[in-house]
Protein backbone atom coordinates (compact mmCIF):
# COMPACT_ATOMS: atom_id res chain seq x y z
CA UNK A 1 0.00 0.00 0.00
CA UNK A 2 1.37 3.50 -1.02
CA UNK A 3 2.41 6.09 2.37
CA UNK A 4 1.39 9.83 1.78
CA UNK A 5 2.69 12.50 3.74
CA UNK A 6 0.62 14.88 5.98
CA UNK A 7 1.67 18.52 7.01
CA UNK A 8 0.79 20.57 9.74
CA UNK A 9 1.41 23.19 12.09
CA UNK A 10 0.15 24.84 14.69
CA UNK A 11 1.18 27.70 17.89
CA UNK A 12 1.03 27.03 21.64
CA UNK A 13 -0.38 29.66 23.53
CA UNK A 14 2.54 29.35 26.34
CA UNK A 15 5.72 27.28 26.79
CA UNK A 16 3.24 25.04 29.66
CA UNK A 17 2.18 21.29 29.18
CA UNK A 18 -0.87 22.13 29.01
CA UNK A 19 -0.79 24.78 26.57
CA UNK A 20 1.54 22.27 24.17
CA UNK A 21 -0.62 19.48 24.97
CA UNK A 22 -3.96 21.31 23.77
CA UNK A 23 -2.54 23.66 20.57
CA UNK A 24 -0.79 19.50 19.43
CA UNK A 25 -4.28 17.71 20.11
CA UNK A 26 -5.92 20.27 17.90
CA UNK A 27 -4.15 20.13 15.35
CA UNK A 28 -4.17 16.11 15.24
CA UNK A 29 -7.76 16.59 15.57
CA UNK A 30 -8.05 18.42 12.50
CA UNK A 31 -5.43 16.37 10.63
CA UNK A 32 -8.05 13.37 11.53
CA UNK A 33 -11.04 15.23 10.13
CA UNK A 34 -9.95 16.69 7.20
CA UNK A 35 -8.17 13.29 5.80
CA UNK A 36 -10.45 11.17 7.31
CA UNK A 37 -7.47 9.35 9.03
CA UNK A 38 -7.36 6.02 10.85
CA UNK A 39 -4.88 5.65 13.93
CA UNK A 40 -4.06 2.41 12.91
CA UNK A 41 -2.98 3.17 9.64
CA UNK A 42 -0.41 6.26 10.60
CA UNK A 43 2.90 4.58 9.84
CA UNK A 44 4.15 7.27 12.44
CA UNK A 45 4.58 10.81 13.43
CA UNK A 46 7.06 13.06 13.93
CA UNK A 47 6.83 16.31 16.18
CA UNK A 48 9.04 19.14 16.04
CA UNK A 49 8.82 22.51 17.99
CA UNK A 50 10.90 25.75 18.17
CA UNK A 51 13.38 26.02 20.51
CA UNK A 52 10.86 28.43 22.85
CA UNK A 53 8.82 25.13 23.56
CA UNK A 54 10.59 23.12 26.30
CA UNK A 55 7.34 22.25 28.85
CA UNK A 56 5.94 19.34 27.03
CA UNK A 57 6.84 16.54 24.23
CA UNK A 58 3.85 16.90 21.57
CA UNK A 59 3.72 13.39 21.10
CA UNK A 60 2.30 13.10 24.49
CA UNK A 61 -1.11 14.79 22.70
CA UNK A 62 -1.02 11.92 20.27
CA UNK A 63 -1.02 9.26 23.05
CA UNK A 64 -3.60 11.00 25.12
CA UNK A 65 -6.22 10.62 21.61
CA UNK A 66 -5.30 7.09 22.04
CA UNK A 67 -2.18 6.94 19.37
CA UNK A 68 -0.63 4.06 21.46
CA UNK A 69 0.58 1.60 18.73
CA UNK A 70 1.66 4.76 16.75
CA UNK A 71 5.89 4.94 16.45
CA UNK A 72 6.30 8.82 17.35
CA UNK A 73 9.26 11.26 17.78
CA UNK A 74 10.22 14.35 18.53
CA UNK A 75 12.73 17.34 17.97
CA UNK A 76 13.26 20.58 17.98
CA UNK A 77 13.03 22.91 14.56
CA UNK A 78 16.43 24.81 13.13
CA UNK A 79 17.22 28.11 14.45
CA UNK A 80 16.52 30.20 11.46
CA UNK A 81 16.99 33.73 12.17
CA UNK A 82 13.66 36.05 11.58
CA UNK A 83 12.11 37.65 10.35
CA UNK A 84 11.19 34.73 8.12
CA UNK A 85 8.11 34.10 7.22
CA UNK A 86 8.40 30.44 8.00
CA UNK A 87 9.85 31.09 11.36
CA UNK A 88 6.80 31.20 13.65
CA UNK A 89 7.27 31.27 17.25
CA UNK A 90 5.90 28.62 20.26
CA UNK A 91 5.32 26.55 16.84
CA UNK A 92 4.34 22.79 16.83
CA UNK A 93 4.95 21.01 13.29
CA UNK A 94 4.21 17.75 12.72
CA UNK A 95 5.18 14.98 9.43
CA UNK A 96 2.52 12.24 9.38
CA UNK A 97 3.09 9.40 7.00
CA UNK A 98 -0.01 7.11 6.32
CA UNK A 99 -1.13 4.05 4.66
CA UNK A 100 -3.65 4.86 2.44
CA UNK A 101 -4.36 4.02 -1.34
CA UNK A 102 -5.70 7.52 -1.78
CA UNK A 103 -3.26 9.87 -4.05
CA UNK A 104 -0.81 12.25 -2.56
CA UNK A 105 -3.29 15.38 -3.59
CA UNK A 106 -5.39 14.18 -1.78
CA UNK A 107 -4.01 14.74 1.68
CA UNK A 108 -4.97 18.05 3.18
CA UNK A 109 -2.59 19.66 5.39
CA UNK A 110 -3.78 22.00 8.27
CA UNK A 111 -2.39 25.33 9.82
CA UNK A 112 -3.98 26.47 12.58
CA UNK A 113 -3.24 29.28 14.86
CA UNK A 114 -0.30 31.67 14.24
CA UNK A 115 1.01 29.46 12.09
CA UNK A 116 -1.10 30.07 9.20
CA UNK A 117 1.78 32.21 8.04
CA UNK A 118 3.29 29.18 6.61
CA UNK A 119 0.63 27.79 4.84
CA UNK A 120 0.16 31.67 2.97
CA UNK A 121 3.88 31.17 2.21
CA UNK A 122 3.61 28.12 0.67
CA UNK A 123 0.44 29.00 -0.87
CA UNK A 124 2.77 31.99 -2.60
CA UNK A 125 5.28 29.67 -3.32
CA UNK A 126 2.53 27.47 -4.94
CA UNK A 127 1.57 30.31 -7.13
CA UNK A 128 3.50 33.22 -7.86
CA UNK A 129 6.65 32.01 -6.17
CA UNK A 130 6.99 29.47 -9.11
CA UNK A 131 7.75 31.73 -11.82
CA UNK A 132 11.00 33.13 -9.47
CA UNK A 133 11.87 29.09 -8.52
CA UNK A 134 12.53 28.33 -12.19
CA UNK A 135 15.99 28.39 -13.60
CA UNK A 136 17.17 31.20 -15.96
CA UNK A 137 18.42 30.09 -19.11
């Protein structure tokens, strides 16, 4: 069966487990709805944060929906120096891969929070940002 990746991305309101915990189990709760997604079919997860998020692993809000047979991990993003419009403070990413027979179009991603910014940036680089990506000849 083919994997697809699955994007997301959300902010923390404070660097507090409970604040991680809720802004991650959002997000996976979205990821679930939008792609229709089956915990036992996530081949696993992987859970990044900026550097400003130290209270709480992510994957913990994974476990807590029940994720218990799902292999997860967790890291911190690179330091990138801002502004940058991908480099969004108290962020949570995450990189789902998944078992599905479903086309890699398919899968929806989800930004929620402050870190919408990335998904308009790669919504530019979708569009217009193309046209300055190509190679000159």
């Amino acid at each position: 069966m083919p994997v697809r990746g699955i994007r997301g991305a959300t902010t923390a309101a404070a660097n507090t487990a409970a604040a991680i915990t809720e802004a991650t189990e959002e997000l996976l709760s979205e990821l679930v709805r939008l792609n229709d997604l089956d915990p036992a079919e996530v081949c696993f997860a992987y859970f990044t944060t900026t550097h400003d998020l130290t209270a709480e692993f992510p994957a913990l809000a994974a476990r807590k929906l029940g994720w218990l047979d799902v292999p997860l991990l967790c890291g911190h993003d690179m330091d990138v120096q801002l502004p940058n419009p991908r480099g969004v403070p108290m962020c949570v990413r995450i990189m789902l891969l998944y078992n599905t027979p479903r086309p890699q179009s398919t899968m929806k991603f989800a930004y929620l929070r402050g870190a919408q910014a990335i998904k308009a940036d790669l919504d530019y680089m979708r569009t217009e940002g193309k046209a300055q990506m190509r190679p000159s000849r």
